[in-house]
PDB file of N, CA and C in Angstrom:
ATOM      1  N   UNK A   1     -18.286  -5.922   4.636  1.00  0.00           N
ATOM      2  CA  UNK A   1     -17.333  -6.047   3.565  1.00  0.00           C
ATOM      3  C   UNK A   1     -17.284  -7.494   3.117  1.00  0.00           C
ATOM      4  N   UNK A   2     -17.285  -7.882   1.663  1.00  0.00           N
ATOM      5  CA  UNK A   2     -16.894  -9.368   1.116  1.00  0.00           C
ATOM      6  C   UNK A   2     -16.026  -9.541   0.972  1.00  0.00           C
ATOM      7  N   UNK A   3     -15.833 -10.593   0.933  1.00  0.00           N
ATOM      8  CA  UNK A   3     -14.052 -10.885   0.592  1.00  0.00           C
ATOM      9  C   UNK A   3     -13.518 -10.580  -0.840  1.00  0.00           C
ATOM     10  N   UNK A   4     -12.812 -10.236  -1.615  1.00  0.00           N
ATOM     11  CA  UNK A   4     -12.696 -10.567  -2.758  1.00  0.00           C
ATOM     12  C   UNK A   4     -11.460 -10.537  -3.040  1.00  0.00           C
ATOM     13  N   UNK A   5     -10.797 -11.795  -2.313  1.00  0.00           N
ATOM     14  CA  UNK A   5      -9.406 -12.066  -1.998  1.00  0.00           C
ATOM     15  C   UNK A   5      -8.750 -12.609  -4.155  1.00  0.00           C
ATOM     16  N   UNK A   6      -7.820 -11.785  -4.036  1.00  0.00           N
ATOM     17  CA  UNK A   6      -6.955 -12.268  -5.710  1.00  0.00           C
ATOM     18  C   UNK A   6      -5.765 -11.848  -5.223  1.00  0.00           C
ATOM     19  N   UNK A   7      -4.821 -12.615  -5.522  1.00  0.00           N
ATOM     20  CA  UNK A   7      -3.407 -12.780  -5.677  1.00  0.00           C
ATOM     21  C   UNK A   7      -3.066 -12.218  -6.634  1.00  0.00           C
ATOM     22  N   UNK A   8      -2.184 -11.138  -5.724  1.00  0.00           N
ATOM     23  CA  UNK A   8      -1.118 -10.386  -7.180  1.00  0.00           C
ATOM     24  C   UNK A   8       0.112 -10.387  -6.940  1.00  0.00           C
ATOM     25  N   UNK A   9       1.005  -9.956  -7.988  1.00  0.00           N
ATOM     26  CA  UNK A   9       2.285  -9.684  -7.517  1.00  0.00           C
ATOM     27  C   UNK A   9       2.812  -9.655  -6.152  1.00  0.00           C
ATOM     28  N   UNK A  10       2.236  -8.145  -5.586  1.00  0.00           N
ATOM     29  CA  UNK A  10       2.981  -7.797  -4.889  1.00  0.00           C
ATOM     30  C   UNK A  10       2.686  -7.814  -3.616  1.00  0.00           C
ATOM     31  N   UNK A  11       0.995  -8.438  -3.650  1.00  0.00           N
ATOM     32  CA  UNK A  11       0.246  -8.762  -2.119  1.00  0.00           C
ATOM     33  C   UNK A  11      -0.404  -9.723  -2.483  1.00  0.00           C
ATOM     34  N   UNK A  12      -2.125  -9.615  -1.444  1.00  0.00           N
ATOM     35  CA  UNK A  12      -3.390 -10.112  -1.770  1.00  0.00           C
ATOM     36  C   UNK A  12      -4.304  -8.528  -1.965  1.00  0.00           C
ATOM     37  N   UNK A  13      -5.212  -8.602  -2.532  1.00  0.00           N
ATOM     38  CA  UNK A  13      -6.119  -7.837  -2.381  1.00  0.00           C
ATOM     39  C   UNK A  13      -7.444  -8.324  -1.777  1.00  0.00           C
ATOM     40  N   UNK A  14      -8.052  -7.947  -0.387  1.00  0.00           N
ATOM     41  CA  UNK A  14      -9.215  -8.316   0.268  1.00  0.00           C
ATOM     42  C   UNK A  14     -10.192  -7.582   0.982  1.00  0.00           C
ATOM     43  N   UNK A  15     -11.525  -7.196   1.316  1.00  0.00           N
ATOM     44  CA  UNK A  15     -11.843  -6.791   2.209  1.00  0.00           C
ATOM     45  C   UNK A  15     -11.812  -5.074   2.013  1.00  0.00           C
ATOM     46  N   UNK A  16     -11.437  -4.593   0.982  1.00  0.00           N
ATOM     47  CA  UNK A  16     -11.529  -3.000   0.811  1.00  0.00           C
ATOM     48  C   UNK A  16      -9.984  -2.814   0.334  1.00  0.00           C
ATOM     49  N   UNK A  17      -9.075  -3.856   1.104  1.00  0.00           N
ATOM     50  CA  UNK A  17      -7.627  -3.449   1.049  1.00  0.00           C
ATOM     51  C   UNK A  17      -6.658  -3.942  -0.612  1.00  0.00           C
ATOM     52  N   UNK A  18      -5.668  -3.338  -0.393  1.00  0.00           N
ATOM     53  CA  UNK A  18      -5.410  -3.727  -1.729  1.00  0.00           C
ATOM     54  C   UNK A  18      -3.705  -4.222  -1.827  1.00  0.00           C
ATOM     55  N   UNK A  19      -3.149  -4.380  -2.171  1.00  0.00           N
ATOM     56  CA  UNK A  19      -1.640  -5.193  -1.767  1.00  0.00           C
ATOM     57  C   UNK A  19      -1.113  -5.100  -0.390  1.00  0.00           C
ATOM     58  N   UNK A  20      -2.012  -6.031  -0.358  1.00  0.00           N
ATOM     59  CA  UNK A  20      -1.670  -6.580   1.749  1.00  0.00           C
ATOM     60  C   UNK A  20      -0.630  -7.288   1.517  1.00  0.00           C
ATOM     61  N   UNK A  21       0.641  -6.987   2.221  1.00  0.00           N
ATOM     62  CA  UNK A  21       1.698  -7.667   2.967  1.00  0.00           C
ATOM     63  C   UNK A  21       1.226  -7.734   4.222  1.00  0.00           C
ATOM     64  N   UNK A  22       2.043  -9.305   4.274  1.00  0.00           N
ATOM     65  CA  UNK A  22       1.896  -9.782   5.727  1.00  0.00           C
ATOM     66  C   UNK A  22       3.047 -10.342   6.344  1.00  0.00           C
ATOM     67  N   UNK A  23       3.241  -9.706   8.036  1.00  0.00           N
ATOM     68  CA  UNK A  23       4.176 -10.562   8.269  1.00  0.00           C
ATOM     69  C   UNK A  23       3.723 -11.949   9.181  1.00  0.00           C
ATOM     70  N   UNK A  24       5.299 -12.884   9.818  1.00  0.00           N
ATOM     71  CA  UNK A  24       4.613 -13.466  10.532  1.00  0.00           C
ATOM     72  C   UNK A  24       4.002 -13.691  11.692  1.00  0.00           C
ATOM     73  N   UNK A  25       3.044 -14.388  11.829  1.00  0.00           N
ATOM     74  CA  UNK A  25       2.385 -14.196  13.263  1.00  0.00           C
ATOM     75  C   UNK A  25       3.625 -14.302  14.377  1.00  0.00           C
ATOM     76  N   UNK A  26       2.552 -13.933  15.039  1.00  0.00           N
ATOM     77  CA  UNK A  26       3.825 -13.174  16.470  1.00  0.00           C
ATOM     78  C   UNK A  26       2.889 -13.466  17.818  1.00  0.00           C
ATOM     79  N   UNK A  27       3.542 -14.403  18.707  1.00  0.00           N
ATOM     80  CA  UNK A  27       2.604 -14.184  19.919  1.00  0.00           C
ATOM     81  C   UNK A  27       3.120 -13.129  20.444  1.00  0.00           C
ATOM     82  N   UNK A  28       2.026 -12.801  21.409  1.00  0.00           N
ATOM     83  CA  UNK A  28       1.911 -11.692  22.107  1.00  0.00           C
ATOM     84  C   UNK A  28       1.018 -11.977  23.780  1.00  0.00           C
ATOM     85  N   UNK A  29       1.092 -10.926  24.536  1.00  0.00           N
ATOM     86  CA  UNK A  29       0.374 -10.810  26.112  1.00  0.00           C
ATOM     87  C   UNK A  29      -0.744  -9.907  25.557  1.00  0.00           C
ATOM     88  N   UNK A  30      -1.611 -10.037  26.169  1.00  0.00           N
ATOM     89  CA  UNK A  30      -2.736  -9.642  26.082  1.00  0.00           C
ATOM     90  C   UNK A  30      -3.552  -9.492  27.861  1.00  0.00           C
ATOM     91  N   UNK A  31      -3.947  -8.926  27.839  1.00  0.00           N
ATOM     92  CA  UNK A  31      -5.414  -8.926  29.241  1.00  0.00           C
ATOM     93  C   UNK A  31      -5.977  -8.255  28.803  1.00  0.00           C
ATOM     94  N   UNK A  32      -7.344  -8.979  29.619  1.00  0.00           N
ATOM     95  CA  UNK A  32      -8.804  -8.403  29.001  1.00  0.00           C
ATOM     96  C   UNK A  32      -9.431  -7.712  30.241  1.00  0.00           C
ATOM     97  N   UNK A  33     -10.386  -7.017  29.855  1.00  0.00           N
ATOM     98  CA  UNK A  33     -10.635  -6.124  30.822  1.00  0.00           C
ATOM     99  C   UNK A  33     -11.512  -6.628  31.776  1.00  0.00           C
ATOM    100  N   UNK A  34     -12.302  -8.249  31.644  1.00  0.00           N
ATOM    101  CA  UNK A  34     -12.696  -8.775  32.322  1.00  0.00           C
ATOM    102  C   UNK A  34     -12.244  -9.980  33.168  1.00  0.00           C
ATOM    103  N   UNK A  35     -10.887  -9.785  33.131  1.00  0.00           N
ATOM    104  CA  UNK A  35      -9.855 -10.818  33.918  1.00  0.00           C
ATOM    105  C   UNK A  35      -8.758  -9.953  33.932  1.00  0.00           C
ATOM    106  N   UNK A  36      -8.276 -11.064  35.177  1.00  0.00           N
ATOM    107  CA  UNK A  36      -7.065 -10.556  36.112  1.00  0.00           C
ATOM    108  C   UNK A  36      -6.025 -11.084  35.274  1.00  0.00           C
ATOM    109  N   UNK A  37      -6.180 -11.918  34.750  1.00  0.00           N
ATOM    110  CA  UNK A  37      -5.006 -12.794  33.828  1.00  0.00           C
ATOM    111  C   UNK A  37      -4.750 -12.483  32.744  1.00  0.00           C
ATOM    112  N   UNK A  38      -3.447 -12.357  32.737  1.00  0.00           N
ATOM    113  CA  UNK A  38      -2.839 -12.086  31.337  1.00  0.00           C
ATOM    114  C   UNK A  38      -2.292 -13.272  30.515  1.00  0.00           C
ATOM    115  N   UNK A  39      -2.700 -13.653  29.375  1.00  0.00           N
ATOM    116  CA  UNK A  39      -3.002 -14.236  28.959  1.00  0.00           C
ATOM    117  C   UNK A  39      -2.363 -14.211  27.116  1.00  0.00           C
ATOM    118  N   UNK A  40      -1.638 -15.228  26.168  1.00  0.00           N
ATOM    119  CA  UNK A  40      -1.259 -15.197  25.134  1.00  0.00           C
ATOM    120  C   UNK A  40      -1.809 -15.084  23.895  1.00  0.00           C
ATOM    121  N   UNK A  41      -2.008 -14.421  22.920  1.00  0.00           N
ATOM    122  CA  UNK A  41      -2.787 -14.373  21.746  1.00  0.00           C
ATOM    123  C   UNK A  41      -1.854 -14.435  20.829  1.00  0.00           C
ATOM    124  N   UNK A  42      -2.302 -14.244  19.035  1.00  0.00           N
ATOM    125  CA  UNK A  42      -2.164 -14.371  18.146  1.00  0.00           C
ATOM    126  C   UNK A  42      -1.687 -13.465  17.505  1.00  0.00           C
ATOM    127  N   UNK A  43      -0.645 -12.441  16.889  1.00  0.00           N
ATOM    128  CA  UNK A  43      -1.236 -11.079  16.290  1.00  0.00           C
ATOM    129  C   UNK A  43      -0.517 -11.237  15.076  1.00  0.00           C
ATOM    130  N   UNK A  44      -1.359 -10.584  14.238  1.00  0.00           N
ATOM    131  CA  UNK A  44      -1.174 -10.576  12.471  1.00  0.00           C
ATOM    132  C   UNK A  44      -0.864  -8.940  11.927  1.00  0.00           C
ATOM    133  N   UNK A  45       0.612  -9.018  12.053  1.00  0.00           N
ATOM    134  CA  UNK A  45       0.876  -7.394  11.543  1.00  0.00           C
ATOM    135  C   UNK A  45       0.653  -7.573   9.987  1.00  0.00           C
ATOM    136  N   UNK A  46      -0.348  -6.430   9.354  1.00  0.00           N
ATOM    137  CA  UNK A  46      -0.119  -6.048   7.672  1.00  0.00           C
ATOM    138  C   UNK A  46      -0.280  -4.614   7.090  1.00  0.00           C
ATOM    139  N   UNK A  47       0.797  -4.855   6.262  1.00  0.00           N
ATOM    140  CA  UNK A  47       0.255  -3.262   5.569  1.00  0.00           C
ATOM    141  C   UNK A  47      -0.222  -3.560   4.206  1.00  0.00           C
ATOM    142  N   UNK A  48      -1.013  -2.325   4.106  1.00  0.00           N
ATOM    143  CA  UNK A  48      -1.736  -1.940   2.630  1.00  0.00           C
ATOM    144  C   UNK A  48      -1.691  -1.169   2.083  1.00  0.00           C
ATOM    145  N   UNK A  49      -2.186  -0.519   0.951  1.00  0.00           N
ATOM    146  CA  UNK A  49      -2.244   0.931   0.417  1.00  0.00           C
ATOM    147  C   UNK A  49      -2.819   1.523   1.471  1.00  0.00           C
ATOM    148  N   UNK A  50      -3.903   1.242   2.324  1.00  0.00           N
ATOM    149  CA  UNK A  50      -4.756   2.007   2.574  1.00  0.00           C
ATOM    150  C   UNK A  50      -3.836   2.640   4.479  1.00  0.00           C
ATOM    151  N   UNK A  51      -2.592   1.741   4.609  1.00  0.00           N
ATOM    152  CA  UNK A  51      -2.096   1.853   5.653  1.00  0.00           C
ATOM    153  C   UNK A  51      -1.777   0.609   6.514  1.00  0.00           C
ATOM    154  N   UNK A  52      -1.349   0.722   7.427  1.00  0.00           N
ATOM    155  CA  UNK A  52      -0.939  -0.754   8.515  1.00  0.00           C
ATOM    156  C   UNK A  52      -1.674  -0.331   9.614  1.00  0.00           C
ATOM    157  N   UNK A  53      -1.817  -1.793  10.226  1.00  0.00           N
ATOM    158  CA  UNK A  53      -2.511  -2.266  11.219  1.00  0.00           C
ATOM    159  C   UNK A  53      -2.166  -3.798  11.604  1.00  0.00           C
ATOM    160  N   UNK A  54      -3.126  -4.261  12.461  1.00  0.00           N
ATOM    161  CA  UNK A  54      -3.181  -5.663  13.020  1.00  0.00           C
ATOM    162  C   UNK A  54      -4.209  -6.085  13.308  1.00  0.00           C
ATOM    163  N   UNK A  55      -3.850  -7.208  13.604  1.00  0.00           N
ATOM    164  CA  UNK A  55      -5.637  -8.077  14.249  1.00  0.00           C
ATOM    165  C   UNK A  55      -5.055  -8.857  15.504  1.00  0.00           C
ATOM    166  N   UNK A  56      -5.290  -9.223  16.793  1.00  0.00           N
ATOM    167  CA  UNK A  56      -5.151 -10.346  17.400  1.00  0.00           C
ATOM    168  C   UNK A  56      -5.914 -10.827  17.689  1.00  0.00           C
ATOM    169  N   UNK A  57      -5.378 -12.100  17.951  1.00  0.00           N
ATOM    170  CA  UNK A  57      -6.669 -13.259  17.628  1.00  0.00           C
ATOM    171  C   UNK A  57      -6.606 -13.858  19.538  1.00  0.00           C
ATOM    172  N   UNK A  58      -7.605 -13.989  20.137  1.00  0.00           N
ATOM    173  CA  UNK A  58      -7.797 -14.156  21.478  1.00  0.00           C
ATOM    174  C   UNK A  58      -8.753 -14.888  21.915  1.00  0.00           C
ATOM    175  N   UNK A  59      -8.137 -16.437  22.675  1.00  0.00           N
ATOM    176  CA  UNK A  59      -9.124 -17.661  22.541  1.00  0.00           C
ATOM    177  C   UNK A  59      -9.548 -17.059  24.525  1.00  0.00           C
ATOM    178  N   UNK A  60     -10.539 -16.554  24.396  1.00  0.00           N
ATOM    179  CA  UNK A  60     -11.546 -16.660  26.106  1.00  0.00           C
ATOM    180  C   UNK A  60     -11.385 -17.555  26.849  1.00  0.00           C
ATOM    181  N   UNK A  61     -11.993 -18.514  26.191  1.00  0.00           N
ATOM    182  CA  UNK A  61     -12.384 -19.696  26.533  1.00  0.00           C
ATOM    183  C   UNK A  61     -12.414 -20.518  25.525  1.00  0.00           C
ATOM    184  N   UNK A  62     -12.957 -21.978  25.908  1.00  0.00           N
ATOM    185  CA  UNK A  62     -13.072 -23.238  24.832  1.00  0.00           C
ATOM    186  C   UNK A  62     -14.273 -22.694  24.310  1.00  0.00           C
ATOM    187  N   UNK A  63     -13.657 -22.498  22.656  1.00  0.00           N
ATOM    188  CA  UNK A  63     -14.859 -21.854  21.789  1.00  0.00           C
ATOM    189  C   UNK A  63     -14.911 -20.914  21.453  1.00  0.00           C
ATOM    190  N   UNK A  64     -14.449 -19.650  22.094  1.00  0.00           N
ATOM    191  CA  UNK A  64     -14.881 -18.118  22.578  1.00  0.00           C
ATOM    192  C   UNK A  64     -13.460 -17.704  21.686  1.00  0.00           C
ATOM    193  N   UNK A  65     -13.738 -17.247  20.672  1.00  0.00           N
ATOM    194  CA  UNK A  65     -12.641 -16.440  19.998  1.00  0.00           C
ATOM    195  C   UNK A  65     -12.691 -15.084  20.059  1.00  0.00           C
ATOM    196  N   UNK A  66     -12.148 -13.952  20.498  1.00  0.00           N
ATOM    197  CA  UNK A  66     -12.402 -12.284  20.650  1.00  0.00           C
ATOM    198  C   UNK A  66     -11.067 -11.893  19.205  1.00  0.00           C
ATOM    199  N   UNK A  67     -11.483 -10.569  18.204  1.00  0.00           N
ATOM    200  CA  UNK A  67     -10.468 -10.213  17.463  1.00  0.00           C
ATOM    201  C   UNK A  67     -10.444  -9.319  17.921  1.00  0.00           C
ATOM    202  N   UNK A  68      -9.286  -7.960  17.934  1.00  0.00           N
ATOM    203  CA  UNK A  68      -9.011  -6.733  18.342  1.00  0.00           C
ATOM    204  C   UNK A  68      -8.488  -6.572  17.131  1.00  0.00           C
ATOM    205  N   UNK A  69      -9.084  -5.159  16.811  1.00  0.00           N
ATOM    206  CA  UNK A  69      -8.563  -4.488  15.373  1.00  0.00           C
ATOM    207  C   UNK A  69      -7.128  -3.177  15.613  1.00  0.00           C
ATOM    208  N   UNK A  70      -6.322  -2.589  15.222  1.00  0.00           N
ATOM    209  CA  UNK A  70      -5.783  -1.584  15.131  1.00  0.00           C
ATOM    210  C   UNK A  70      -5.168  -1.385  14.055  1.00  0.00           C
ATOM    211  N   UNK A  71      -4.884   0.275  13.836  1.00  0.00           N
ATOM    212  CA  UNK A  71      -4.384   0.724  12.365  1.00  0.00           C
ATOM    213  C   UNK A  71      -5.797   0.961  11.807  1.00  0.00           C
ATOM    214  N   UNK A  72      -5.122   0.534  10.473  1.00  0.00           N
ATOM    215  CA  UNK A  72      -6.418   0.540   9.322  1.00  0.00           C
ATOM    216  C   UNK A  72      -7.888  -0.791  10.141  1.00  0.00           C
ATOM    217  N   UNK A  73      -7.534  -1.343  10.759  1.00  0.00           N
ATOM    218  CA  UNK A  73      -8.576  -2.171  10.780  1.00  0.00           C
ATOM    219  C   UNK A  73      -9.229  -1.645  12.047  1.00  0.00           C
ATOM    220  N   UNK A  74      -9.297  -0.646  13.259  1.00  0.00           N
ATOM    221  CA  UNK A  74      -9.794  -0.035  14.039  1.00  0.00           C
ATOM    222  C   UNK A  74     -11.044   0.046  13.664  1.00  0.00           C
ATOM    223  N   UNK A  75     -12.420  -0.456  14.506  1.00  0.00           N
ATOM    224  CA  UNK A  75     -13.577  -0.463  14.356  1.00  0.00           C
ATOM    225  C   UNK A  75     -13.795  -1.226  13.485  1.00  0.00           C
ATOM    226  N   UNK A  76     -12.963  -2.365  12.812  1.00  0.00           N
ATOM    227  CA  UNK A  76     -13.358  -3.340  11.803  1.00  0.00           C
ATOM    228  C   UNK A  76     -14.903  -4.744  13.302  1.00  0.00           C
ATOM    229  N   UNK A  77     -15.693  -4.715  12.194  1.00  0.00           N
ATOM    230  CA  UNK A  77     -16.618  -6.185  13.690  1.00  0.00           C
ATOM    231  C   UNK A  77     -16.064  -6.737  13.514  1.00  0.00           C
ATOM    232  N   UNK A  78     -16.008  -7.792  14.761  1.00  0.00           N
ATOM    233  CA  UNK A  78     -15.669  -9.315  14.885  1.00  0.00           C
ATOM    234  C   UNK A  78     -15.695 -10.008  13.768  1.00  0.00           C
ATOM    235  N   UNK A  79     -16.968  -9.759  13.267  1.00  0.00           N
ATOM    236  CA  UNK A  79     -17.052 -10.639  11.948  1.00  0.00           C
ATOM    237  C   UNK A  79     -16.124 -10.623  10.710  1.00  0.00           C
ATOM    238  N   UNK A  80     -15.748  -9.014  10.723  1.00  0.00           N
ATOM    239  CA  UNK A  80     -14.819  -8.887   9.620  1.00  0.00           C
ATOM    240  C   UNK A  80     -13.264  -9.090   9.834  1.00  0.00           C
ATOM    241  N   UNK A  81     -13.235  -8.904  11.285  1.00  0.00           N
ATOM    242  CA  UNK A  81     -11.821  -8.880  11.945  1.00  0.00           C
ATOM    243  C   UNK A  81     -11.324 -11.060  11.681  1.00  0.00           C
ATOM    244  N   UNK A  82     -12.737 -11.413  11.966  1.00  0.00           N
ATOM    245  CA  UNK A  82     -12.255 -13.360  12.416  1.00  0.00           C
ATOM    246  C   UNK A  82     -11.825 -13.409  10.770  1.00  0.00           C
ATOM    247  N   UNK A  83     -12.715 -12.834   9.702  1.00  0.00           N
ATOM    248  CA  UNK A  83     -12.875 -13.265   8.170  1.00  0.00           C
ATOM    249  C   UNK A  83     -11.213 -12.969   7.656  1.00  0.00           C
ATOM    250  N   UNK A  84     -10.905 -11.899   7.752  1.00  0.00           N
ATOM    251  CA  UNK A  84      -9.738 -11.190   7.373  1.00  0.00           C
ATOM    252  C   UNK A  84      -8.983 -12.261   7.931  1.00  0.00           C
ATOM    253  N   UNK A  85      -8.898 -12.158   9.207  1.00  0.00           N
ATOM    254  CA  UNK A  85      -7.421 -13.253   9.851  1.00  0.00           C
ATOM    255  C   UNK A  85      -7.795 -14.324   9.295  1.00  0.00           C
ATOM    256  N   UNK A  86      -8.574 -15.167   9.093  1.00  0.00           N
ATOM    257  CA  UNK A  86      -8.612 -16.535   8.488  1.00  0.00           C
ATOM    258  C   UNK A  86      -8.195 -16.378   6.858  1.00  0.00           C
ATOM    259  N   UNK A  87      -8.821 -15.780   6.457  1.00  0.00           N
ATOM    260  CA  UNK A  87      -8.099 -15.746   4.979  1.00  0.00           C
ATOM    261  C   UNK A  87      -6.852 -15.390   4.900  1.00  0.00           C
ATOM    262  N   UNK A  88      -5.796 -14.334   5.836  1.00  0.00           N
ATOM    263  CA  UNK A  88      -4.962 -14.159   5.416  1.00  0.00           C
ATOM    264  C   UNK A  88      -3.721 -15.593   6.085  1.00  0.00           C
ATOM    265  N   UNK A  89      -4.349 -15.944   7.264  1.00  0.00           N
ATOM    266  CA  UNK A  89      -3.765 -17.397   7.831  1.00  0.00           C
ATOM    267  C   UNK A  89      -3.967 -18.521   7.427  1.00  0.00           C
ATOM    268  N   UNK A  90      -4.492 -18.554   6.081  1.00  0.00           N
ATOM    269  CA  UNK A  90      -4.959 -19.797   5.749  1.00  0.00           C
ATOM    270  C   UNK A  90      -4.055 -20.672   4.479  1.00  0.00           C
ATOM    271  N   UNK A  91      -3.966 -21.587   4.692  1.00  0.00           N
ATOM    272  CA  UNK A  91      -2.403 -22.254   3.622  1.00  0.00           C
ATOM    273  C   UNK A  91      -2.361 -21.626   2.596  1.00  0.00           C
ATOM    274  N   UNK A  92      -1.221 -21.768   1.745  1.00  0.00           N
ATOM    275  CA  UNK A  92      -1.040 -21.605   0.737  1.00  0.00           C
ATOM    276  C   UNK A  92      -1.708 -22.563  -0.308  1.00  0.00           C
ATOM    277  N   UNK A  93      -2.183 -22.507  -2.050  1.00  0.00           N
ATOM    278  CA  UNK A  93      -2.895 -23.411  -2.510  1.00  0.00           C
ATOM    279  C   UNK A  93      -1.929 -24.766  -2.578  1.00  0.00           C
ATOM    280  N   UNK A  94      -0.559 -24.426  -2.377  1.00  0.00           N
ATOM    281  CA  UNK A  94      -0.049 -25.887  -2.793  1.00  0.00           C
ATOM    282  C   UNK A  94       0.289 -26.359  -1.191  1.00  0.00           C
ATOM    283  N   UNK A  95      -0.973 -26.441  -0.679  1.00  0.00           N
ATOM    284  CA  UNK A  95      -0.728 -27.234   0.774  1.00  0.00           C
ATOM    285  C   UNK A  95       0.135 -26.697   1.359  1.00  0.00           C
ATOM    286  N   UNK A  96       0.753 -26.229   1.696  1.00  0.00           N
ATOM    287  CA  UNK A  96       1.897 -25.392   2.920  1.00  0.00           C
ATOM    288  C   UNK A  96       1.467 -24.360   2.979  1.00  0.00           C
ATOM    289  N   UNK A  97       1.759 -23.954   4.396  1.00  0.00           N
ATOM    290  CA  UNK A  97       1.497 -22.900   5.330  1.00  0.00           C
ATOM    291  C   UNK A  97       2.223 -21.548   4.639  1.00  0.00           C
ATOM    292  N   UNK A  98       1.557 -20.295   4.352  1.00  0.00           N
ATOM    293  CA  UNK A  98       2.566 -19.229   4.269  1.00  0.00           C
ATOM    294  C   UNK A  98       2.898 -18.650   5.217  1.00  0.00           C
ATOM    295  N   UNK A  99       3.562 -19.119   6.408  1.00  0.00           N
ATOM    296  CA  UNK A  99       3.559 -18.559   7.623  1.00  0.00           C
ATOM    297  C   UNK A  99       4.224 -19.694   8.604  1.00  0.00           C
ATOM    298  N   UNK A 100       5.358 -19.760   9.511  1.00  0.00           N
ATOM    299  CA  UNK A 100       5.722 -21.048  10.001  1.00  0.00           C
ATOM    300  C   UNK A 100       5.344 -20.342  11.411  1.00  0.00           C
ATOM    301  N   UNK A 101       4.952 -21.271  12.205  1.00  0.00           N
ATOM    302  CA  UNK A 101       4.746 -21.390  13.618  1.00  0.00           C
ATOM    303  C   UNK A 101       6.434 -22.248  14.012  1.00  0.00           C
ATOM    304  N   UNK A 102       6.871 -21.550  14.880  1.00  0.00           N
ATOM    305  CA  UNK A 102       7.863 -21.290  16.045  1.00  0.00           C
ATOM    306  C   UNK A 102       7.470 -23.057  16.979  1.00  0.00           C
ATOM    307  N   UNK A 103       7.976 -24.081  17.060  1.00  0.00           N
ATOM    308  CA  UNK A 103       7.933 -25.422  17.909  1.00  0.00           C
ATOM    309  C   UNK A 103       8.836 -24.863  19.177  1.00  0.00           C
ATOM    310  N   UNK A 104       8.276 -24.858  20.200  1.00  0.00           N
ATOM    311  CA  UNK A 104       9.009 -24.806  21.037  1.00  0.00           C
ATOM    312  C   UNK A 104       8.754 -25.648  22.263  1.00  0.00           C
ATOM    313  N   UNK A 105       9.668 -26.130  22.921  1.00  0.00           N
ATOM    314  CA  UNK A 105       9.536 -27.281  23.964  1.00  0.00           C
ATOM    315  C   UNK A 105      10.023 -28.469  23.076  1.00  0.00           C
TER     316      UNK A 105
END
């Protein structure tokens, strides 16, 4: 799938989908099936026409990014799962974030 991210009204349209709302990221627990450790990720709830789903975003290791799809994005690849979350996490055009991250400590 290409991107063919346009701003409308009432979403984005990208990726097959078509007025994506998004909320905000949300950490979450996660374990992987190849560790004992449970461990914090990223997750991006959105709905579309086509239905809701999520993505979480899950750093392995230094470097090693894993996405998990569900909902509409179930069986989405890696490739389309990393593309999607970066475009939809990515600033707004007038420099600010559409999305605030939580400071804590």
């Amino acid at each position: 799938m290409s991107e063919t991210d346009t701003a409308s009204e009432t979403g984005k349209d990208a990726f097959g989908l078509t007025r994506i709302e998004t909320r905000d990221l949300e950490r979450v627990l996660v374990r992987l099936r190849e560790s004992q450790v449970t461990t914090a990720a990223w997750r991006l709830d959105l709905t579309s026409d086509q239905g809701a789903g999520g993505v979480v975003r899950v750093e392995v290791s230094a470097g090693q990014t894993v996405y998990r799809g569900d909902g509409v994005l179930l069986g989405w690849s890696q490739e389309q799962l990393a593309e999607l979350y970066e475009t939809l996490t990515r600033p707004a055009d007038g420099g600010g974030s559409s999305f605030e991250l939580m400071q804590l400590g």
